[in-house]
N, C-alpha and C. Protein backbone atom coordinates (compact mmCIF):
# COMPACT_ATOMS: atom_id res chain seq x y z
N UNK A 1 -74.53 -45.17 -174.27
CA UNK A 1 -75.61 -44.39 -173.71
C UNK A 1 -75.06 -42.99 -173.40
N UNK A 2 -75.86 -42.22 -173.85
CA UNK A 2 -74.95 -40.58 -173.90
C UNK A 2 -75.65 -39.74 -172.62
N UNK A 3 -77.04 -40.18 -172.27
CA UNK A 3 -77.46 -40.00 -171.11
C UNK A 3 -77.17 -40.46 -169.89
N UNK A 4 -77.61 -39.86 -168.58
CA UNK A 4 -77.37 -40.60 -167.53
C UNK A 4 -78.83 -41.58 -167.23
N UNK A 5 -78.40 -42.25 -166.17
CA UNK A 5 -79.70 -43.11 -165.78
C UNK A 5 -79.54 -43.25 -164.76
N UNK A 6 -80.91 -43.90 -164.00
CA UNK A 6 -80.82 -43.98 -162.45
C UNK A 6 -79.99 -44.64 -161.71
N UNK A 7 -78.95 -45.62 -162.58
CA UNK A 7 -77.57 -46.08 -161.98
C UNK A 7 -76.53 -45.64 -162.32
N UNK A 8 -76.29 -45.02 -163.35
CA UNK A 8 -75.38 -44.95 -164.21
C UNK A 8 -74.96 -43.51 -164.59
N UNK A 9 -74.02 -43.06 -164.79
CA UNK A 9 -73.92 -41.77 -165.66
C UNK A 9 -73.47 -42.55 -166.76
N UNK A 10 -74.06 -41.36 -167.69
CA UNK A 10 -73.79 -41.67 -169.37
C UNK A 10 -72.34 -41.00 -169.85
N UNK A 11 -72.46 -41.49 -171.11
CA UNK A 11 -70.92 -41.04 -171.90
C UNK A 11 -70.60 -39.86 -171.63
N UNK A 12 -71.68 -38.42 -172.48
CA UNK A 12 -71.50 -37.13 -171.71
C UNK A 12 -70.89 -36.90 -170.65
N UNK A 13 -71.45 -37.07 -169.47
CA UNK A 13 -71.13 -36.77 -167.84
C UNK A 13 -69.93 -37.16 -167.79
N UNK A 14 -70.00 -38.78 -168.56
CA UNK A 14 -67.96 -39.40 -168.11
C UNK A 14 -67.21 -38.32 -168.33
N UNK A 15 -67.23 -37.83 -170.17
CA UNK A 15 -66.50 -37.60 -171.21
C UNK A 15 -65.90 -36.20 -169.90
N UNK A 16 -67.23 -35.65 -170.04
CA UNK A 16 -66.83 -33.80 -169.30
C UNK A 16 -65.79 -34.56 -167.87
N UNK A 17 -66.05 -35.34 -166.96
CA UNK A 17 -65.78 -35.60 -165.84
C UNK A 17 -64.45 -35.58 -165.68
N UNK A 18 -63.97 -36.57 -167.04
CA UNK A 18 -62.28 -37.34 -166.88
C UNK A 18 -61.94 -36.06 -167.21
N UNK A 19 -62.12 -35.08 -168.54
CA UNK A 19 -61.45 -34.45 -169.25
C UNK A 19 -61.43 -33.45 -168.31
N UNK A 20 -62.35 -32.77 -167.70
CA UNK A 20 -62.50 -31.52 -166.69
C UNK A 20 -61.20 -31.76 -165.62
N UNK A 21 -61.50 -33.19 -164.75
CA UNK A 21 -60.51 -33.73 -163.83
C UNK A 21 -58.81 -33.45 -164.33
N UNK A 22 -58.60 -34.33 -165.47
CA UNK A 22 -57.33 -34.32 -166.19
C UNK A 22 -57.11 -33.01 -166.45
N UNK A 23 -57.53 -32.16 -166.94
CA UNK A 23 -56.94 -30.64 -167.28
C UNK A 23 -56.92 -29.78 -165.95
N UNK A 24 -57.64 -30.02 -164.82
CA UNK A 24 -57.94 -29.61 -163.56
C UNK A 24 -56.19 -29.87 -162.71
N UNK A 25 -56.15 -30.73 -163.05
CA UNK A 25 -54.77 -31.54 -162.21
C UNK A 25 -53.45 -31.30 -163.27
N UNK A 26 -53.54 -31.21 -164.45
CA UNK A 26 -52.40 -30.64 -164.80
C UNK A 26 -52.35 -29.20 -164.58
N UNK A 27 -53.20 -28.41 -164.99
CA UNK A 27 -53.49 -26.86 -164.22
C UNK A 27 -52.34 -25.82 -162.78
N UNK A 28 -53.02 -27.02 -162.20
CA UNK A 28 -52.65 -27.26 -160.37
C UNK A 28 -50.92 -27.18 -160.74
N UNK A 29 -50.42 -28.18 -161.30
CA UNK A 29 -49.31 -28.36 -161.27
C UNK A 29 -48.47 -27.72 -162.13
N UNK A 30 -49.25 -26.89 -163.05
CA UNK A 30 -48.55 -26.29 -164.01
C UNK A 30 -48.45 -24.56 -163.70
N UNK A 31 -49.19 -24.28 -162.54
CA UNK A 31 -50.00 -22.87 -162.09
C UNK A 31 -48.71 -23.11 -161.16
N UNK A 32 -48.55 -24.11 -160.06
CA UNK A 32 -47.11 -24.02 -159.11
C UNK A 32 -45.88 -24.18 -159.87
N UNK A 33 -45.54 -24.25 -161.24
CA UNK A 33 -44.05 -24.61 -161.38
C UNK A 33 -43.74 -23.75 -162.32
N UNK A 34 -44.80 -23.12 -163.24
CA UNK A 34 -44.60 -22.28 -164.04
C UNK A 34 -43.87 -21.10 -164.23
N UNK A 35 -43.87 -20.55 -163.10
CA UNK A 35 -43.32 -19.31 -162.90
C UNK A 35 -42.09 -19.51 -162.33
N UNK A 36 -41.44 -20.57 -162.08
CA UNK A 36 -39.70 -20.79 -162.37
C UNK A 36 -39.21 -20.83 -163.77
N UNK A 37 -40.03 -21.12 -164.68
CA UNK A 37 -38.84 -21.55 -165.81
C UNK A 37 -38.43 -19.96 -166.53
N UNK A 38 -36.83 -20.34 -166.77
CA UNK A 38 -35.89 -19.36 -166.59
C UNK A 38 -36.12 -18.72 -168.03
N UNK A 39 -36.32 -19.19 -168.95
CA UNK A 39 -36.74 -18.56 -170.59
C UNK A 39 -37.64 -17.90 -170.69
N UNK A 40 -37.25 -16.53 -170.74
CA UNK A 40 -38.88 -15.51 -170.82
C UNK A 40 -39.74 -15.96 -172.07
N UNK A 41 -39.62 -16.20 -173.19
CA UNK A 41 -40.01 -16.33 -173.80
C UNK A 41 -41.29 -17.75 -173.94
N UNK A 42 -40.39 -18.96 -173.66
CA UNK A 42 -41.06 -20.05 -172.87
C UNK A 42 -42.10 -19.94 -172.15
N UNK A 43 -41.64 -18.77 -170.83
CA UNK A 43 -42.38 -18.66 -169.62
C UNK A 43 -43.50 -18.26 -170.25
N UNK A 44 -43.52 -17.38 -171.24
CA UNK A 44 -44.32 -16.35 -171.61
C UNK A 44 -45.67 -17.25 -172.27
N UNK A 45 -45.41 -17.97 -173.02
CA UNK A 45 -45.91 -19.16 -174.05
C UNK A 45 -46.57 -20.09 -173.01
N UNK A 46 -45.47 -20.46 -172.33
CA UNK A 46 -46.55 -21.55 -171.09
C UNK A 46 -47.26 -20.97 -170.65
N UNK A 47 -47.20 -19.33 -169.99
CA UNK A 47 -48.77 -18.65 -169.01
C UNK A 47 -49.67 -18.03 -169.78
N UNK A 48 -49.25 -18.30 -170.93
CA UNK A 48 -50.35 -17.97 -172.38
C UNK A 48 -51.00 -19.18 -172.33
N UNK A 49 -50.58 -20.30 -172.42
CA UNK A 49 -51.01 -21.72 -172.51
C UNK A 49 -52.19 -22.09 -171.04
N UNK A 50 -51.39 -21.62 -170.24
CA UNK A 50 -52.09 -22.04 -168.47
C UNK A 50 -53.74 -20.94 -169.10
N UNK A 51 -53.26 -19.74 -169.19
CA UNK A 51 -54.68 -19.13 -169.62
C UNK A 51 -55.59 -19.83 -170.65
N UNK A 52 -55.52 -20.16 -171.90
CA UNK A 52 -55.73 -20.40 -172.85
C UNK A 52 -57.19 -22.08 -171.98
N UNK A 53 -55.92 -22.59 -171.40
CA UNK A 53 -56.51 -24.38 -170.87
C UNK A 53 -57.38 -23.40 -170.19
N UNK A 54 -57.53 -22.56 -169.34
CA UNK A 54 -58.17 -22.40 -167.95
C UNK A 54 -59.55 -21.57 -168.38
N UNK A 55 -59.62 -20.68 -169.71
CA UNK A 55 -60.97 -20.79 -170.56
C UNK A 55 -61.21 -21.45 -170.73
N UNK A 56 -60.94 -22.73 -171.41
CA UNK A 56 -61.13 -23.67 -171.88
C UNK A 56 -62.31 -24.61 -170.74
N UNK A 57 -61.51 -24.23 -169.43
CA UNK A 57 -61.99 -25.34 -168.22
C UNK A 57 -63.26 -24.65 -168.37
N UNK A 58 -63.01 -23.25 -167.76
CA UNK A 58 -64.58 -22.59 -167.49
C UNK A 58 -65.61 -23.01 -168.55
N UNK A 59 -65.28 -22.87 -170.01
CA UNK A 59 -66.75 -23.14 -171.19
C UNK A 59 -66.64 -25.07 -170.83
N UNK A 60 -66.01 -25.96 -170.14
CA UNK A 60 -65.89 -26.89 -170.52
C UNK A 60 -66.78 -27.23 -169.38
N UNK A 61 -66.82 -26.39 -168.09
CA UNK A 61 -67.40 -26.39 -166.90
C UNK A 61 -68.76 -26.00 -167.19
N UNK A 62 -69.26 -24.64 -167.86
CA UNK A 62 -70.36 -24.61 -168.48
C UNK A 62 -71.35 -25.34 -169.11
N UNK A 63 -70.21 -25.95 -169.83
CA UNK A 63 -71.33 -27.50 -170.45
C UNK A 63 -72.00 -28.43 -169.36
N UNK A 64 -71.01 -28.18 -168.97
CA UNK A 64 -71.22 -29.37 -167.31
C UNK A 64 -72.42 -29.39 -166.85
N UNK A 65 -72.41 -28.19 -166.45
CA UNK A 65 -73.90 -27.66 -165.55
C UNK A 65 -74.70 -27.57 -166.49
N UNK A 66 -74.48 -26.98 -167.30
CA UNK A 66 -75.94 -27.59 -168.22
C UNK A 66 -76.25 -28.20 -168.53
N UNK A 67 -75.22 -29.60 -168.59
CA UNK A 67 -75.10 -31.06 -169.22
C UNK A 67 -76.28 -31.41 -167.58
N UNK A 68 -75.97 -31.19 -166.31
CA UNK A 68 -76.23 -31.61 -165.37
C UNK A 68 -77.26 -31.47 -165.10
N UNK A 69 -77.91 -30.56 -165.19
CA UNK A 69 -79.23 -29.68 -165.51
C UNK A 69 -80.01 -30.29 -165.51
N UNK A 70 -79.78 -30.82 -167.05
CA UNK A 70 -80.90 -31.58 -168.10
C UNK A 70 -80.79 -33.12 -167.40
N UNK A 71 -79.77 -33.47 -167.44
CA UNK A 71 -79.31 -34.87 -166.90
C UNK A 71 -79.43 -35.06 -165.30
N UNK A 72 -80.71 -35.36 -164.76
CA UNK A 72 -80.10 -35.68 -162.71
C UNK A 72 -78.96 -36.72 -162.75
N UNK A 73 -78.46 -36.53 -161.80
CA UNK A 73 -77.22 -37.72 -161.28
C UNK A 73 -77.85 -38.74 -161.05
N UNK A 74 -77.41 -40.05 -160.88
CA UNK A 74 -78.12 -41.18 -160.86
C UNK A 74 -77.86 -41.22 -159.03
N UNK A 75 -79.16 -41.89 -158.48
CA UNK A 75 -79.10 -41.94 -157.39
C UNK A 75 -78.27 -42.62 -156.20
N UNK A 76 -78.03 -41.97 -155.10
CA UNK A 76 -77.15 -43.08 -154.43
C UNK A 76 -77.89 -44.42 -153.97
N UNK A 77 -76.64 -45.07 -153.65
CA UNK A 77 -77.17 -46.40 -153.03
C UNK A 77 -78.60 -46.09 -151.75
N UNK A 78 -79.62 -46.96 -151.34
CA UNK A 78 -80.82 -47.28 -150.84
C UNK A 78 -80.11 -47.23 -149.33
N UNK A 79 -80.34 -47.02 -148.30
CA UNK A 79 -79.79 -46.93 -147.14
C UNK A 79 -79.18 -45.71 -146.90
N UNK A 80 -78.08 -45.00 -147.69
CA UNK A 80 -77.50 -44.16 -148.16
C UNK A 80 -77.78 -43.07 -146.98
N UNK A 81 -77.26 -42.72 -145.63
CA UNK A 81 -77.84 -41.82 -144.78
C UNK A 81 -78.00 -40.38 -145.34
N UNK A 82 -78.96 -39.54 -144.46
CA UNK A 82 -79.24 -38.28 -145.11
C UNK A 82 -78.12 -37.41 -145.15
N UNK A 83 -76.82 -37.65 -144.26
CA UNK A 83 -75.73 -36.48 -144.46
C UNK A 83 -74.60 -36.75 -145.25
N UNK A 84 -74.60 -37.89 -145.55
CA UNK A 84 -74.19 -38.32 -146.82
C UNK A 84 -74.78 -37.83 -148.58
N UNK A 85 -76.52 -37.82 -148.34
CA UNK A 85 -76.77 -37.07 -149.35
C UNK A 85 -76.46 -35.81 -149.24
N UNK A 86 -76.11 -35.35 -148.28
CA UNK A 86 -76.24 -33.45 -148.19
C UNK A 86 -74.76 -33.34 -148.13
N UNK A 87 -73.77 -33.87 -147.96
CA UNK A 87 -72.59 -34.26 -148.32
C UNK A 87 -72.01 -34.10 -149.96
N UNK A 88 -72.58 -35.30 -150.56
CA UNK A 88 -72.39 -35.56 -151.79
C UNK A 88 -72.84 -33.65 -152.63
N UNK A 89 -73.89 -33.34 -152.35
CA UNK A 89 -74.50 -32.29 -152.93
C UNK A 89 -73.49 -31.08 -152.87
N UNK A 90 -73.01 -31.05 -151.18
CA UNK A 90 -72.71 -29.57 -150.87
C UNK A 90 -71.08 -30.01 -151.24
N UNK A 91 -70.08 -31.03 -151.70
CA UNK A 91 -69.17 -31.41 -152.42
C UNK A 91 -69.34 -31.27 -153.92
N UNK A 92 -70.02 -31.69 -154.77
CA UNK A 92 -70.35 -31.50 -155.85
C UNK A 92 -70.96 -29.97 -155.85
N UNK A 93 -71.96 -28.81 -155.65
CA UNK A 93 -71.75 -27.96 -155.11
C UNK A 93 -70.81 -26.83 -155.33
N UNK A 94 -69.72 -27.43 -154.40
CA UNK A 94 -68.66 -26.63 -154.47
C UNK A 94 -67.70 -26.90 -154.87
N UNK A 95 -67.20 -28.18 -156.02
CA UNK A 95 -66.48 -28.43 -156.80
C UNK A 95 -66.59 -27.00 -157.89
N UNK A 96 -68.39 -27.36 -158.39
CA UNK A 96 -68.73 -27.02 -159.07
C UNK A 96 -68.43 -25.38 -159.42
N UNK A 97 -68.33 -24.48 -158.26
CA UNK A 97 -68.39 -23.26 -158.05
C UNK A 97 -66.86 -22.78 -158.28
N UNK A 98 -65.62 -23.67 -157.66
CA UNK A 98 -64.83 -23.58 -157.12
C UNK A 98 -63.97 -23.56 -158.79
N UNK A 99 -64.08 -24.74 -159.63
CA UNK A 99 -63.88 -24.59 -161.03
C UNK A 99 -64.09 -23.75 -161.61
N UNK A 100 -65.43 -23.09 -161.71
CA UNK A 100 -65.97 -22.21 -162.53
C UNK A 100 -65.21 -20.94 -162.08
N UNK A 101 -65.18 -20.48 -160.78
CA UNK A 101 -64.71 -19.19 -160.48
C UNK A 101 -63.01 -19.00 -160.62
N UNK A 102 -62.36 -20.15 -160.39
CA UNK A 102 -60.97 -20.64 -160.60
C UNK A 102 -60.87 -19.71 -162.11
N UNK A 103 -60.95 -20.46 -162.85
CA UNK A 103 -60.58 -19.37 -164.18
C UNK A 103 -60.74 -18.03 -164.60
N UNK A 104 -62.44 -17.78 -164.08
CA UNK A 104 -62.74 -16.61 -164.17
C UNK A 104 -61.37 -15.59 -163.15
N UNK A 105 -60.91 -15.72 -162.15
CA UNK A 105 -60.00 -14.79 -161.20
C UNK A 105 -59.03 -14.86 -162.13
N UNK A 106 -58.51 -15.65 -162.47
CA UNK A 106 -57.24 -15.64 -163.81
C UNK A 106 -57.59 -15.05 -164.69
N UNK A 107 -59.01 -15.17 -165.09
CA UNK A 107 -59.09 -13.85 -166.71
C UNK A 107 -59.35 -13.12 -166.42
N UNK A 108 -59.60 -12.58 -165.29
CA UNK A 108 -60.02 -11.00 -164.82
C UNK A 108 -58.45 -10.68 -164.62
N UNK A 109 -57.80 -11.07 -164.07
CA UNK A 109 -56.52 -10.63 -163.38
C UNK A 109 -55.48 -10.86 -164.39
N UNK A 110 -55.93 -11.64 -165.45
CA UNK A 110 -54.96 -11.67 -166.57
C UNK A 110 -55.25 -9.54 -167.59
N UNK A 111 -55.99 -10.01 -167.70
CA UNK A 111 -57.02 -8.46 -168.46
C UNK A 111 -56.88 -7.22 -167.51
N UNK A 112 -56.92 -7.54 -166.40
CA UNK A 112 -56.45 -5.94 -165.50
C UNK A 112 -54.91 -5.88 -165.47
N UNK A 113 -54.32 -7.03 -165.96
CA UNK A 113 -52.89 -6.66 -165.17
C UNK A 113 -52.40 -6.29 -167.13
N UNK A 114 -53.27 -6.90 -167.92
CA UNK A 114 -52.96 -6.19 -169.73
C UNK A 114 -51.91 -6.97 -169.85
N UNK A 115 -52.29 -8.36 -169.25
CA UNK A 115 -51.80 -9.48 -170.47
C UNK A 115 -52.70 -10.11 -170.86
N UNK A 116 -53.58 -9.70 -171.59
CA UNK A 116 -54.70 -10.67 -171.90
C UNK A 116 -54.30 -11.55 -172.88
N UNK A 117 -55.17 -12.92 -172.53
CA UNK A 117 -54.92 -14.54 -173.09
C UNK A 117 -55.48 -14.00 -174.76
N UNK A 118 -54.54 -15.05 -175.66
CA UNK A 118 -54.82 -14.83 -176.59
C UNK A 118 -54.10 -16.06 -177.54
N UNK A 119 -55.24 -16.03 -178.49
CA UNK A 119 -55.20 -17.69 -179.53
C UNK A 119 -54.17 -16.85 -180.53
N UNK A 120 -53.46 -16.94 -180.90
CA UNK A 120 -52.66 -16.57 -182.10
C UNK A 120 -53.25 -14.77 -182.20
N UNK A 121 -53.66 -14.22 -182.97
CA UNK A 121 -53.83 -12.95 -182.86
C UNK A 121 -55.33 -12.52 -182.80
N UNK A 122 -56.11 -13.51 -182.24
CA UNK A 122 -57.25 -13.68 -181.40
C UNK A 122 -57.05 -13.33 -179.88
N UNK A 123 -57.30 -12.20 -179.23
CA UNK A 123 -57.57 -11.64 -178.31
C UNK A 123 -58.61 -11.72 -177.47
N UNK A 124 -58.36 -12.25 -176.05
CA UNK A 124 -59.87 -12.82 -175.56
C UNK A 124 -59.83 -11.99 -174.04
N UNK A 125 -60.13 -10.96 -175.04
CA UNK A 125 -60.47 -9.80 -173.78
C UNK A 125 -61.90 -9.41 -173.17
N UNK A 126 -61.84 -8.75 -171.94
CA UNK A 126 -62.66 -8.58 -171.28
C UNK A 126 -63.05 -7.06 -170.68
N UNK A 127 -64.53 -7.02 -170.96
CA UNK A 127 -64.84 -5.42 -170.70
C UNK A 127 -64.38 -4.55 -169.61
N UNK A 128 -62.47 -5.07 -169.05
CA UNK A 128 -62.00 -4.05 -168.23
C UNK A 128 -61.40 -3.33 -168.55
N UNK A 129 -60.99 -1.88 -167.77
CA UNK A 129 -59.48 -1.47 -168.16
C UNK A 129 -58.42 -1.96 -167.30
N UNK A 130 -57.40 -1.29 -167.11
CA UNK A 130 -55.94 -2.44 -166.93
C UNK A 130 -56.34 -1.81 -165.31
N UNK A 131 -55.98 -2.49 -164.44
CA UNK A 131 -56.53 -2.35 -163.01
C UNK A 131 -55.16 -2.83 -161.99
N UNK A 132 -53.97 -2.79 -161.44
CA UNK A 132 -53.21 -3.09 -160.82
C UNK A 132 -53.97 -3.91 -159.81
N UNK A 133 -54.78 -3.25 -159.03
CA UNK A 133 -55.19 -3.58 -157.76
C UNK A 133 -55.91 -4.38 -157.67
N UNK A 134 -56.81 -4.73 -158.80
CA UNK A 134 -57.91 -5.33 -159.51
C UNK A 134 -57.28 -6.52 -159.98
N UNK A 135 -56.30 -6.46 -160.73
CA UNK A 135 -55.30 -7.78 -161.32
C UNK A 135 -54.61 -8.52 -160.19
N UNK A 136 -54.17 -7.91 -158.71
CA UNK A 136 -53.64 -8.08 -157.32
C UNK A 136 -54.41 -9.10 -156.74
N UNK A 137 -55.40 -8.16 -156.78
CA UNK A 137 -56.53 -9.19 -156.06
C UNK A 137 -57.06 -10.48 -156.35
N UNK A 138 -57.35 -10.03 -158.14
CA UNK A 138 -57.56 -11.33 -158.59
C UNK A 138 -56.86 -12.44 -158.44
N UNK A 139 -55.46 -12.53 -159.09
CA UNK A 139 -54.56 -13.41 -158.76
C UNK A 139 -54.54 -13.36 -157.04
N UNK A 140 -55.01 -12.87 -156.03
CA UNK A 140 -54.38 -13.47 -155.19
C UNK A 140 -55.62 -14.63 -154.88
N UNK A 141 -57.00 -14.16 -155.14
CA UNK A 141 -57.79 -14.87 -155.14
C UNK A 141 -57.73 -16.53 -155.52
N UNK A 142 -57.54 -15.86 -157.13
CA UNK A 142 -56.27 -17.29 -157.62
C UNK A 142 -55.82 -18.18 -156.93
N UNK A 143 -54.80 -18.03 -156.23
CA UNK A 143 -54.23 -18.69 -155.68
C UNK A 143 -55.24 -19.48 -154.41
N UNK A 144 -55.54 -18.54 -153.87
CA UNK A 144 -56.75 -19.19 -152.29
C UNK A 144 -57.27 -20.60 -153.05
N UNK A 145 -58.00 -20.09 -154.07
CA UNK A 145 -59.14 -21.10 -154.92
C UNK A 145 -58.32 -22.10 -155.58
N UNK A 146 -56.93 -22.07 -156.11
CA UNK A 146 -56.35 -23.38 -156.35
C UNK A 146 -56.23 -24.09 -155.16
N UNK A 147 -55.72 -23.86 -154.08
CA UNK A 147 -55.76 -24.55 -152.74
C UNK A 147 -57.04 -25.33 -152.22
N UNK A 148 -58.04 -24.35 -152.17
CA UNK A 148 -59.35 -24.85 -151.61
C UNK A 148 -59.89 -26.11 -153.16
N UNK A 149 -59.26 -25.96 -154.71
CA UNK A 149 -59.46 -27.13 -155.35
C UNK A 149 -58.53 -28.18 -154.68
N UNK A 150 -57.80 -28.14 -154.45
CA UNK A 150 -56.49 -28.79 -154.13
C UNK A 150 -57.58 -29.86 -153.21
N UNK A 151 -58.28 -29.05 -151.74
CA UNK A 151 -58.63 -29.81 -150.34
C UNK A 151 -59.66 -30.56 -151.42
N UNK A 152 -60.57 -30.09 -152.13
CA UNK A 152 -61.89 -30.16 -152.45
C UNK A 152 -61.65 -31.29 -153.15
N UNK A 153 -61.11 -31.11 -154.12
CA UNK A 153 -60.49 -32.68 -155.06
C UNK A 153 -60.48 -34.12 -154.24
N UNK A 154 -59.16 -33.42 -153.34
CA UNK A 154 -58.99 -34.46 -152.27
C UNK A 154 -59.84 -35.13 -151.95
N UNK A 155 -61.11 -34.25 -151.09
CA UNK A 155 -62.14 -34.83 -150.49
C UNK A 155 -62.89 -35.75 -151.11
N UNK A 156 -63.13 -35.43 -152.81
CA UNK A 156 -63.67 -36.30 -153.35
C UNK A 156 -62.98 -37.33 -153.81
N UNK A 157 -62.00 -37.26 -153.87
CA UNK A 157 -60.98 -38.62 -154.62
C UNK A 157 -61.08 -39.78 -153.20
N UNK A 158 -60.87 -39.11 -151.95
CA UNK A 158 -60.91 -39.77 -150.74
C UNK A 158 -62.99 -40.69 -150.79
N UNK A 159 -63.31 -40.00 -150.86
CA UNK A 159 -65.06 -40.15 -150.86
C UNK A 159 -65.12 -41.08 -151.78
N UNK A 160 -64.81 -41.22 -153.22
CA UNK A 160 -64.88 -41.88 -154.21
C UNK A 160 -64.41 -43.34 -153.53
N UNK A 161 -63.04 -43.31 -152.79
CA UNK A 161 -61.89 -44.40 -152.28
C UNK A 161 -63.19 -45.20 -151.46
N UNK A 162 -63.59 -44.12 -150.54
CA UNK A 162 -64.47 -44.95 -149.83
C UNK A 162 -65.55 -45.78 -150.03
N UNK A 163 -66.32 -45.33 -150.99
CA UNK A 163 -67.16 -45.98 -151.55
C UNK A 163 -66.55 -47.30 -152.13
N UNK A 164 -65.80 -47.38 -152.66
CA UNK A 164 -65.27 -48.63 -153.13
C UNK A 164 -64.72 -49.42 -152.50
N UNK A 165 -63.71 -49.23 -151.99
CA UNK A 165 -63.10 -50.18 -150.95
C UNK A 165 -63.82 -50.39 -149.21
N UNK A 166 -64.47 -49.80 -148.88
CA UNK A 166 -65.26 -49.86 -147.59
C UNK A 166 -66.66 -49.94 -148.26
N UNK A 167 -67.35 -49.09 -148.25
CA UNK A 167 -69.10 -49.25 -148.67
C UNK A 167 -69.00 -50.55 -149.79
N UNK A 168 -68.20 -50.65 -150.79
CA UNK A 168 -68.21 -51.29 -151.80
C UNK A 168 -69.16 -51.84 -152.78
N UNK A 169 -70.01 -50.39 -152.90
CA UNK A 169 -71.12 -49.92 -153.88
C UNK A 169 -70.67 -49.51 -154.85
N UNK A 170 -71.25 -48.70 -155.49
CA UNK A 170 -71.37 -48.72 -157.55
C UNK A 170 -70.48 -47.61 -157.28
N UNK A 171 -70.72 -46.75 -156.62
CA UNK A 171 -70.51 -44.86 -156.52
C UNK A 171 -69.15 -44.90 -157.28
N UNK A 172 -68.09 -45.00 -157.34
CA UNK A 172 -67.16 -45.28 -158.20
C UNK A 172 -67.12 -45.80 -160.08
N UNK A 173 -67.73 -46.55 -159.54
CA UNK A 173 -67.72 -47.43 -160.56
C UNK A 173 -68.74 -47.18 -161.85
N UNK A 174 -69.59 -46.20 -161.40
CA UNK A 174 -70.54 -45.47 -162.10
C UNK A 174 -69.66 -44.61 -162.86
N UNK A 175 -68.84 -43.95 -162.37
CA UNK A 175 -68.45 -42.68 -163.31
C UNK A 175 -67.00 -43.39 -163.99
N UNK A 176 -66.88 -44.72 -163.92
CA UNK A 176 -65.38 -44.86 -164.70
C UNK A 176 -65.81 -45.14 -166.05
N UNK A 177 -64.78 -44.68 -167.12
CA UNK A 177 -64.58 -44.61 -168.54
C UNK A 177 -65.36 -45.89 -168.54
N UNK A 178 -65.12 -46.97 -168.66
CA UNK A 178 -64.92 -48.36 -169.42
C UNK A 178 -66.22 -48.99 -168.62
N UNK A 179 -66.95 -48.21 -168.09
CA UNK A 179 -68.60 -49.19 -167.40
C UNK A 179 -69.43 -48.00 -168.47
């Protein structure tokens, strides 16, 4: 089923979910360690690479929301209190925001600082000129917004936990690969 349904998310929603998640979390870990390795050349190739994934997230995030759009989420469990729904929303929300803008501060700040990301001699530039202060900011932005993914993740990986092992409703079990 490629759609969602009123219990269920469909293949779509999984497919974007795991893959968004998985590139989200290597990201994280590849954005903190990257900038030790001692081979310029390497270094150079991996923060070509960190850019390259982190377009990738944003058009992959794009689909999302439009995938989401068209598709409502399937509803929570019946009882389900109201700040729990306004919960779930203003988490999803700001996952949602927090991804999307995550990359964008990296390609702005990649393009002002005039290293812009690039596929082989495909150039994926952006209508700035080279901006020090502008590239400063961005990346520092950067950084804030990997952190606040960092809490935000959390919250939901914790939220997800709960539902399963305490509530011990679907909410989990809806979005795994193999249901």
């Amino acid at each position: 089923m490629l759609r969602n349904t009123a219990d269920r998310f469909g293949s779509v929603s999984k497919f974007l979910h795991w893959v968004i998640a998985l590139l989200v979390v290597v990201m994280l870990i590849a954005g903190y360690f990257m900038t030790d390795i001692a081979n310029d050349a390497l270094k150079g190739q991996v923060i070509n690479l960190h850019k390259l994934t982190g377009i990738t997230i944003l058009f992959l995030m794009i689909i999302r929301l439009l995938w989401a759009l068209a598709n409502p989420k399937p509803r929570l469990p019946k009882g389900t209190p109201w700040f729990e729904h306004w919960l779930e929303w203003a988490g999803h929300f700001t996952l949602y925001a927090l991804i999307i803008a995550q990359p964008i501060t990296g390609w702005v700040g990649s393009v002002a600082g005039g290293h812009i990301p690039h596929a082989g001699s495909v150039m994926l530039n952006l209508p700035l000129s080279q901006n020090k202060s502008l590239a400063g900011d961005s990346f520092q932005l950067h950084d804030i917004l990997a952190i606040a993914i960092i809490v935000v993740v959390s919250l939901h990986v914790l939220a997800a936990l709960y539902h399963h092992f305490v509530r011990r409703d679907n909410i989990l079990k809806r979005m795994m690969p193999s249901t």
